[in-house]
PDB file of N, CA and C in Angstrom:
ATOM      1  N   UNK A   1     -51.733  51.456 -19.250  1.00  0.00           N
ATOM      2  CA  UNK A   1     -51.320  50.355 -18.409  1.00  0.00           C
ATOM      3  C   UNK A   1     -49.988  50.700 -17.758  1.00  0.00           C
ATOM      4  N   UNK A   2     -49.593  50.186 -16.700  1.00  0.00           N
ATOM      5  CA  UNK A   2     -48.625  50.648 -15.771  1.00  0.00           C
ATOM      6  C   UNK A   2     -47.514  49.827 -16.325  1.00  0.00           C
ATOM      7  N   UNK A   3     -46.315  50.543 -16.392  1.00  0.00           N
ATOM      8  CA  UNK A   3     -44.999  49.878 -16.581  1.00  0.00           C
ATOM      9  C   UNK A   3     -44.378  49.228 -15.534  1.00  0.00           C
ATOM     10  N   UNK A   4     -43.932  48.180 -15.732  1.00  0.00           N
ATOM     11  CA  UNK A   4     -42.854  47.493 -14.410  1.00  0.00           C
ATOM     12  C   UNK A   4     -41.589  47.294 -14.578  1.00  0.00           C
ATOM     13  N   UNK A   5     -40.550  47.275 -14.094  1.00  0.00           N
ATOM     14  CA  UNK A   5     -39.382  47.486 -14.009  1.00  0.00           C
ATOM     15  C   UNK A   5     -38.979  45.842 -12.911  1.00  0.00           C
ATOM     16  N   UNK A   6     -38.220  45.299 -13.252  1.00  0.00           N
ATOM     17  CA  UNK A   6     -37.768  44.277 -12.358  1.00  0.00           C
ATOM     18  C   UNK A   6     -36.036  44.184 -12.948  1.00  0.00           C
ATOM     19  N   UNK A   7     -35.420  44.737 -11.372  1.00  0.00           N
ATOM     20  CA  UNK A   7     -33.788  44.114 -11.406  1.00  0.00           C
ATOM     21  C   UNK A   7     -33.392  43.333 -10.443  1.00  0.00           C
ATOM     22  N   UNK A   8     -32.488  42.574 -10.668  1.00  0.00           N
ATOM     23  CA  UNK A   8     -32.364  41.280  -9.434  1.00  0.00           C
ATOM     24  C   UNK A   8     -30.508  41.634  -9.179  1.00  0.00           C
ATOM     25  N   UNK A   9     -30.668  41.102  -8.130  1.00  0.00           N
ATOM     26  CA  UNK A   9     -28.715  40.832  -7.856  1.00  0.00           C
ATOM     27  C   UNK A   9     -29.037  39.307  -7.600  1.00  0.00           C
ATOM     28  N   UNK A  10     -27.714  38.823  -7.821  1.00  0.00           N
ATOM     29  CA  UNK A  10     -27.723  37.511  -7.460  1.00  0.00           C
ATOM     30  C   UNK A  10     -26.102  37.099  -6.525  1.00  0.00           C
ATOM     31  N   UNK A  11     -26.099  36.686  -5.475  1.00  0.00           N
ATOM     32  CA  UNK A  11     -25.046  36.462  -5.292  1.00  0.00           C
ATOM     33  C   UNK A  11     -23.667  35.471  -6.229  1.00  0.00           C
ATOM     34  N   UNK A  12     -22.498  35.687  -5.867  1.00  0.00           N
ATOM     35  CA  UNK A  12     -21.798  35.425  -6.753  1.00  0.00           C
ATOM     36  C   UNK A  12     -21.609  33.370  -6.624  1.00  0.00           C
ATOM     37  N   UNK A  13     -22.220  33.137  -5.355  1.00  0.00           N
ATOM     38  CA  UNK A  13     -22.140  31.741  -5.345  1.00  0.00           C
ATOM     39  C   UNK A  13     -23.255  31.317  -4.489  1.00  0.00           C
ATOM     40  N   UNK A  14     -23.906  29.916  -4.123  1.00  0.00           N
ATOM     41  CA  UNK A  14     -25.130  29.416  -4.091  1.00  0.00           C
ATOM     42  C   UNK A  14     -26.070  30.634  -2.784  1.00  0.00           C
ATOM     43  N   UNK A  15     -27.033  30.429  -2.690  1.00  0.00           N
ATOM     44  CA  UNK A  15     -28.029  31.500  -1.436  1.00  0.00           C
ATOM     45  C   UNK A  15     -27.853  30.497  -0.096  1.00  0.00           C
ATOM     46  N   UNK A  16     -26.594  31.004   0.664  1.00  0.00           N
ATOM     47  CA  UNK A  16     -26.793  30.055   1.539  1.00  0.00           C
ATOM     48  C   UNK A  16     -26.722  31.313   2.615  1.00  0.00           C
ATOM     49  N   UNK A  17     -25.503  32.221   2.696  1.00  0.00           N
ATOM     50  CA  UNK A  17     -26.035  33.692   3.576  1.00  0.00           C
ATOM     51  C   UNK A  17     -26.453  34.527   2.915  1.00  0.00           C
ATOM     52  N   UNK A  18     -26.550  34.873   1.671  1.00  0.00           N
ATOM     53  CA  UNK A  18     -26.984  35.819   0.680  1.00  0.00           C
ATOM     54  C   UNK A  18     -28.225  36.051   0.128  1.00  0.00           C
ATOM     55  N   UNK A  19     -29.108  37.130  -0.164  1.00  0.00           N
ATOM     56  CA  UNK A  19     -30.161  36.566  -0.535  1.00  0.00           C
ATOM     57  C   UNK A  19     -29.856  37.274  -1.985  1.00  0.00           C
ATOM     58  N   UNK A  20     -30.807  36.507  -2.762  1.00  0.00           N
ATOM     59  CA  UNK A  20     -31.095  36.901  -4.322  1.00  0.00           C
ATOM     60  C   UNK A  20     -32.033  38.276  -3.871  1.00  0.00           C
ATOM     61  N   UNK A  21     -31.919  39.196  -5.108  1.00  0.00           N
ATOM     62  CA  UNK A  21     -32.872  40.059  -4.217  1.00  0.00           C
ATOM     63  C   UNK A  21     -33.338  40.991  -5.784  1.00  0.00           C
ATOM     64  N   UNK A  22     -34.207  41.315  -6.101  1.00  0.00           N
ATOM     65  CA  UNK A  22     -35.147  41.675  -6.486  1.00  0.00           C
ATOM     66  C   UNK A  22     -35.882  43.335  -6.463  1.00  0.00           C
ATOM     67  N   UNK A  23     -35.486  43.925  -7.181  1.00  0.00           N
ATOM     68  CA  UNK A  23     -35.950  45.603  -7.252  1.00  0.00           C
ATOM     69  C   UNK A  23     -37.007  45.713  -7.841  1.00  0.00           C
ATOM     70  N   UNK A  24     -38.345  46.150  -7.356  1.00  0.00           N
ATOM     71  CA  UNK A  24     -39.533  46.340  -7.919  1.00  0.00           C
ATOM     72  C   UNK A  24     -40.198  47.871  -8.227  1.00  0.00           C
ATOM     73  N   UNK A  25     -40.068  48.080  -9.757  1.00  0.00           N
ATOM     74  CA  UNK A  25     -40.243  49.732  -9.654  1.00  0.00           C
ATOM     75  C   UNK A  25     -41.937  49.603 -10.755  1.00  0.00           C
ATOM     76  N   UNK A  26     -42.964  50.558 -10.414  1.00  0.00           N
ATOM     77  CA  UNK A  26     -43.926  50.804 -10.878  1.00  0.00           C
ATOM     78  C   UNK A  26     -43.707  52.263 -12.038  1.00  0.00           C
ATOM     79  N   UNK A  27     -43.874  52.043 -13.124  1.00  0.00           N
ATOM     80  CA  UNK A  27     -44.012  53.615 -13.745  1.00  0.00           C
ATOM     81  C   UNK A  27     -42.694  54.343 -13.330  1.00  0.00           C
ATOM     82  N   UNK A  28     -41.940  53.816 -13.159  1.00  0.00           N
ATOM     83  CA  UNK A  28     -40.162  54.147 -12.575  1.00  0.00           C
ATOM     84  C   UNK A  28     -40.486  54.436 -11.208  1.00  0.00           C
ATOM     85  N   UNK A  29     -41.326  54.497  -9.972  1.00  0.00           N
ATOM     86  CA  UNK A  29     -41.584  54.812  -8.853  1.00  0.00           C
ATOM     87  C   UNK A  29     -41.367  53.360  -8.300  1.00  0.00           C
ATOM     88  N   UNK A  30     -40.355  53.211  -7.165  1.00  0.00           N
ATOM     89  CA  UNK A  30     -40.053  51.860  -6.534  1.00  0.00           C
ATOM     90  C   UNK A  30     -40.906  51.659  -5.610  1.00  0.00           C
ATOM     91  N   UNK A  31     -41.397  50.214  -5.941  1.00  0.00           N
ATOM     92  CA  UNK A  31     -42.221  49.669  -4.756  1.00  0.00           C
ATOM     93  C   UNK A  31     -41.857  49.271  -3.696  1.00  0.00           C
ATOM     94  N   UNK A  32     -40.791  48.520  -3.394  1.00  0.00           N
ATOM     95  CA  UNK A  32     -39.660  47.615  -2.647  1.00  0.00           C
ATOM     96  C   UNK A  32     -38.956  46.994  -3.222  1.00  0.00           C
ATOM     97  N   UNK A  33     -38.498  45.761  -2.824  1.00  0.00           N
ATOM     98  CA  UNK A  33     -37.500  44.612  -3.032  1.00  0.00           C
ATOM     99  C   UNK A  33     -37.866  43.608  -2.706  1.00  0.00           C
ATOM    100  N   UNK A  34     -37.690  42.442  -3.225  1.00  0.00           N
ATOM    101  CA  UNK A  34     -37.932  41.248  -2.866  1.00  0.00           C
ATOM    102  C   UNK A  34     -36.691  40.538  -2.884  1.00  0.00           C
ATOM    103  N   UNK A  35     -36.851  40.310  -1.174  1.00  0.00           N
ATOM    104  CA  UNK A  35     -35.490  38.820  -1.221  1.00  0.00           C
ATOM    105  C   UNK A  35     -35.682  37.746  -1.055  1.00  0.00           C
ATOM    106  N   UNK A  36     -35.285  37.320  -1.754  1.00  0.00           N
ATOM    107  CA  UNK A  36     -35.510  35.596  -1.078  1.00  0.00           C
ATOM    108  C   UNK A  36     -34.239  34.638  -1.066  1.00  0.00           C
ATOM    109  N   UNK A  37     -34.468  33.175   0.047  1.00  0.00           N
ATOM    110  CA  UNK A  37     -33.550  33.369   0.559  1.00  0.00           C
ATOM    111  C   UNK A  37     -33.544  31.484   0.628  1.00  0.00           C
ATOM    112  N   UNK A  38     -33.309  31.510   1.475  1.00  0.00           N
ATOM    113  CA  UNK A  38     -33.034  29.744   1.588  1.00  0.00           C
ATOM    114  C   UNK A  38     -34.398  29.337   2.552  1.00  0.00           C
ATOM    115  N   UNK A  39     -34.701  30.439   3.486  1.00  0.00           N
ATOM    116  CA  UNK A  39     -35.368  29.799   4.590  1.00  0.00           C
ATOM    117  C   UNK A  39     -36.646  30.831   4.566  1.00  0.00           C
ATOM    118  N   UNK A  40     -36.914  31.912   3.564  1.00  0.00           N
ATOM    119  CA  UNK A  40     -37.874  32.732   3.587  1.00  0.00           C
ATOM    120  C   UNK A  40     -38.326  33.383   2.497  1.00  0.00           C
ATOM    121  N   UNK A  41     -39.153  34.309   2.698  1.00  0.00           N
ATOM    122  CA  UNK A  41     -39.032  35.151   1.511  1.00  0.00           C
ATOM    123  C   UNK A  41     -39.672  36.850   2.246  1.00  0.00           C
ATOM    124  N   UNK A  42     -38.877  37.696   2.230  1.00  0.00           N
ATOM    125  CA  UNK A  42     -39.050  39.205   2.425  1.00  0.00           C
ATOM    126  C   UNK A  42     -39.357  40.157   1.673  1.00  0.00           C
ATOM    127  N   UNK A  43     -40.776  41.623   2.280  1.00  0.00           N
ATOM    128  CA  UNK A  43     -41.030  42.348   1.331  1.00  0.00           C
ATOM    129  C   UNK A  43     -39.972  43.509   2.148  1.00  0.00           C
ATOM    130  N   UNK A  44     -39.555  44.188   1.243  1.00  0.00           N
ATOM    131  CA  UNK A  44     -39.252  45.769   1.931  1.00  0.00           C
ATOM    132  C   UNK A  44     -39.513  46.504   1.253  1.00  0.00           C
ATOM    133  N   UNK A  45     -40.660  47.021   1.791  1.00  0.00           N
ATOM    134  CA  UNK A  45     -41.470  48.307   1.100  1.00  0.00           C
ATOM    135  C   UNK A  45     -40.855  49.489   0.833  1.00  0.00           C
ATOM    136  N   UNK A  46     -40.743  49.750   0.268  1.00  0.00           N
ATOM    137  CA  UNK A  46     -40.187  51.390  -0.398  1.00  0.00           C
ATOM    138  C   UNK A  46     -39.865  52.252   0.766  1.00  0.00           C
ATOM    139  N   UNK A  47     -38.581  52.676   0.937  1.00  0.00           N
ATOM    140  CA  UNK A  47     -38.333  53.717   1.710  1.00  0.00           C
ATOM    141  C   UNK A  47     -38.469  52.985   3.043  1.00  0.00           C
ATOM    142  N   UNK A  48     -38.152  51.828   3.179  1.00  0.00           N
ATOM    143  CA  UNK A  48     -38.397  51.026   4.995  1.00  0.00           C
ATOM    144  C   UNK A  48     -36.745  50.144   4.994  1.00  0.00           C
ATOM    145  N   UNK A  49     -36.466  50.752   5.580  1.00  0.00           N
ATOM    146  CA  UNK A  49     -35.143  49.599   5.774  1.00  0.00           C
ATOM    147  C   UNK A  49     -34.844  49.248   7.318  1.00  0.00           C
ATOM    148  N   UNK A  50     -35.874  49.281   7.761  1.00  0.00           N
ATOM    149  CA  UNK A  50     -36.126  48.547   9.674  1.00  0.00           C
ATOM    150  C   UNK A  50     -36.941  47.819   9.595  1.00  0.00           C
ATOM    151  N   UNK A  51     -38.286  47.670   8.922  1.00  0.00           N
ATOM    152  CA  UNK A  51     -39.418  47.191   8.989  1.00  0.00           C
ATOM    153  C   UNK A  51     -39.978  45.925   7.425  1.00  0.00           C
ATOM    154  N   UNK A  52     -39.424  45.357   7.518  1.00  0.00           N
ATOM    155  CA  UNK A  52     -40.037  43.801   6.392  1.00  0.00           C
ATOM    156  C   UNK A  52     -41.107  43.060   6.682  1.00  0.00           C
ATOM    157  N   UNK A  53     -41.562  43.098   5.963  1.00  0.00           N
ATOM    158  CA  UNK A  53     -42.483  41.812   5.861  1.00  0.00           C
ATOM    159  C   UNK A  53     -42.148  40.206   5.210  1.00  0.00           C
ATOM    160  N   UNK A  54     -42.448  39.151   6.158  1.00  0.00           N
ATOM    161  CA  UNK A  54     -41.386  37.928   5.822  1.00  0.00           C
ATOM    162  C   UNK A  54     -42.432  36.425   6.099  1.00  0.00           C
ATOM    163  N   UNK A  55     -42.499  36.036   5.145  1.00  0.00           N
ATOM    164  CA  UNK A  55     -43.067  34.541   5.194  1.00  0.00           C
ATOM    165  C   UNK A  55     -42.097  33.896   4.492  1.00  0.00           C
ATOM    166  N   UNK A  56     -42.852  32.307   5.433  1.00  0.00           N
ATOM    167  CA  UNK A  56     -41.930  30.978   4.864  1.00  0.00           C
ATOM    168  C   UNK A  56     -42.102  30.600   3.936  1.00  0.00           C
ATOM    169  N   UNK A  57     -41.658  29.586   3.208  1.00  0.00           N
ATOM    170  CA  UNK A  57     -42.200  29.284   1.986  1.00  0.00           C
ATOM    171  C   UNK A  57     -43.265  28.694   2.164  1.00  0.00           C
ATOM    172  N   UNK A  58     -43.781  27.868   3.175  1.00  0.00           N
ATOM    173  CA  UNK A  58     -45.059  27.201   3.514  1.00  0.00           C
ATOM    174  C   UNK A  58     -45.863  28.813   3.390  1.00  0.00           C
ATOM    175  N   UNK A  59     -45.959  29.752   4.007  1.00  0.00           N
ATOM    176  CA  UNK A  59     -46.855  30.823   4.067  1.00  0.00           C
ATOM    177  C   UNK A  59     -47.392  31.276   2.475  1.00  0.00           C
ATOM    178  N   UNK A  60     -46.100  31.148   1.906  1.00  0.00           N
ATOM    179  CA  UNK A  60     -45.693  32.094   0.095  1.00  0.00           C
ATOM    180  C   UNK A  60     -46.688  31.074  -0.367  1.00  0.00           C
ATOM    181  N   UNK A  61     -46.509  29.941  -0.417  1.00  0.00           N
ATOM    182  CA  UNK A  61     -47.246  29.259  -1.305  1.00  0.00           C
ATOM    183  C   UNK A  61     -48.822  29.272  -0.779  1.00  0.00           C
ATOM    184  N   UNK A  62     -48.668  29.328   0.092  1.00  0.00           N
ATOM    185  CA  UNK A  62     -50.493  29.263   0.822  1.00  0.00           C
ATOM    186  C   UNK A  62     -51.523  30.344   0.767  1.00  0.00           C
ATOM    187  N   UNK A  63     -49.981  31.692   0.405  1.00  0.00           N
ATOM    188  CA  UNK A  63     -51.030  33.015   0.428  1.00  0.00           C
ATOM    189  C   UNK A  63     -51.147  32.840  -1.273  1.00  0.00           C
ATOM    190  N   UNK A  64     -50.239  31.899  -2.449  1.00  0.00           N
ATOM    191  CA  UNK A  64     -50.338  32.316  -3.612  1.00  0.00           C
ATOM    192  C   UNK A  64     -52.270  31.039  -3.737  1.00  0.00           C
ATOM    193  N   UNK A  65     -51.992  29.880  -3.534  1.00  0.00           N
ATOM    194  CA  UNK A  65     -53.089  29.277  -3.129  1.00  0.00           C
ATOM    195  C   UNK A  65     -54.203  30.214  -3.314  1.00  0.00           C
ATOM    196  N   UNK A  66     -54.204  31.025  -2.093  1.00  0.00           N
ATOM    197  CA  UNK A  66     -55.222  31.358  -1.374  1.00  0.00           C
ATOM    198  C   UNK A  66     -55.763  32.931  -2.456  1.00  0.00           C
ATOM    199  N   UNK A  67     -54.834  33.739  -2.843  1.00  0.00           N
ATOM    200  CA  UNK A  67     -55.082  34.379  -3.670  1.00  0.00           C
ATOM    201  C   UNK A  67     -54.631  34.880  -5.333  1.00  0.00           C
ATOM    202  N   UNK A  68     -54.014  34.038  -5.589  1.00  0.00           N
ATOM    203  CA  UNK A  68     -53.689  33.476  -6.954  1.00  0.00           C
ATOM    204  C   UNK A  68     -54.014  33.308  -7.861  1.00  0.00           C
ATOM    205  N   UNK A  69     -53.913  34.296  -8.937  1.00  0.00           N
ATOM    206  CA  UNK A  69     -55.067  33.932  -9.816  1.00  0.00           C
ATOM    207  C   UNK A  69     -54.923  32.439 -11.194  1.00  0.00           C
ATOM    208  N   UNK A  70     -55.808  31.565 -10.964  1.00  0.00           N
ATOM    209  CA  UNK A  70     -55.554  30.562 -12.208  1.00  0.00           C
ATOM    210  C   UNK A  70     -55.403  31.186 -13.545  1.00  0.00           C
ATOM    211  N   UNK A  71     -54.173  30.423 -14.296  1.00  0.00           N
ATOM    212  CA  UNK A  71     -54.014  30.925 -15.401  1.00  0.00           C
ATOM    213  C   UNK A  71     -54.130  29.642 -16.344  1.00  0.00           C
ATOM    214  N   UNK A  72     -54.785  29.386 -17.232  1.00  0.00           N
ATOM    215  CA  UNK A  72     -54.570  28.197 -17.721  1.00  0.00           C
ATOM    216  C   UNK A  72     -53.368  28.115 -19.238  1.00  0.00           C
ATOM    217  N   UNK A  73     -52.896  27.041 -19.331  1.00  0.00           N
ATOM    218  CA  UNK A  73     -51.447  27.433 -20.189  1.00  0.00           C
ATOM    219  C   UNK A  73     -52.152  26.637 -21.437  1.00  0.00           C
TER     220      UNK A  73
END
């Protein structure tokens, strides 16, 4: 089974220009980052620092909706 790695920064006071942001490494090989933010949420894929991928939170929740798997607690 694959190992995951998750480190976050957090800014030092609330996310209002800052984003929280999120290091995503597979098997120690980085996937991207995840930021999120007040008004969005961004992927940056490994090795891309021009090119993100960015939905709203209306989108985040609609794509988790839409492909999400139920977990029952």
């Amino acid at each position: 089974m694959a190992k995951h790695e998750i480190s976050m920064y957090q800014p030092p006071e609330d996310v209002i220009r800052s984003d929280v942001k999120f290091s995503i490494r597979r098997d120690g090989s980085k996937l991207g980052e995840l930021h999120i933010s007040k008004g969005n949420v961004e992927w940056w894929p490994k090795g891309n620092k021009k090119k993100k991928k960015r939905l709203t939170w209306l989108q985040f929740a609609a794509l988790f909706e839409e492909h999400g798997r139920e977990i029952q607690q």
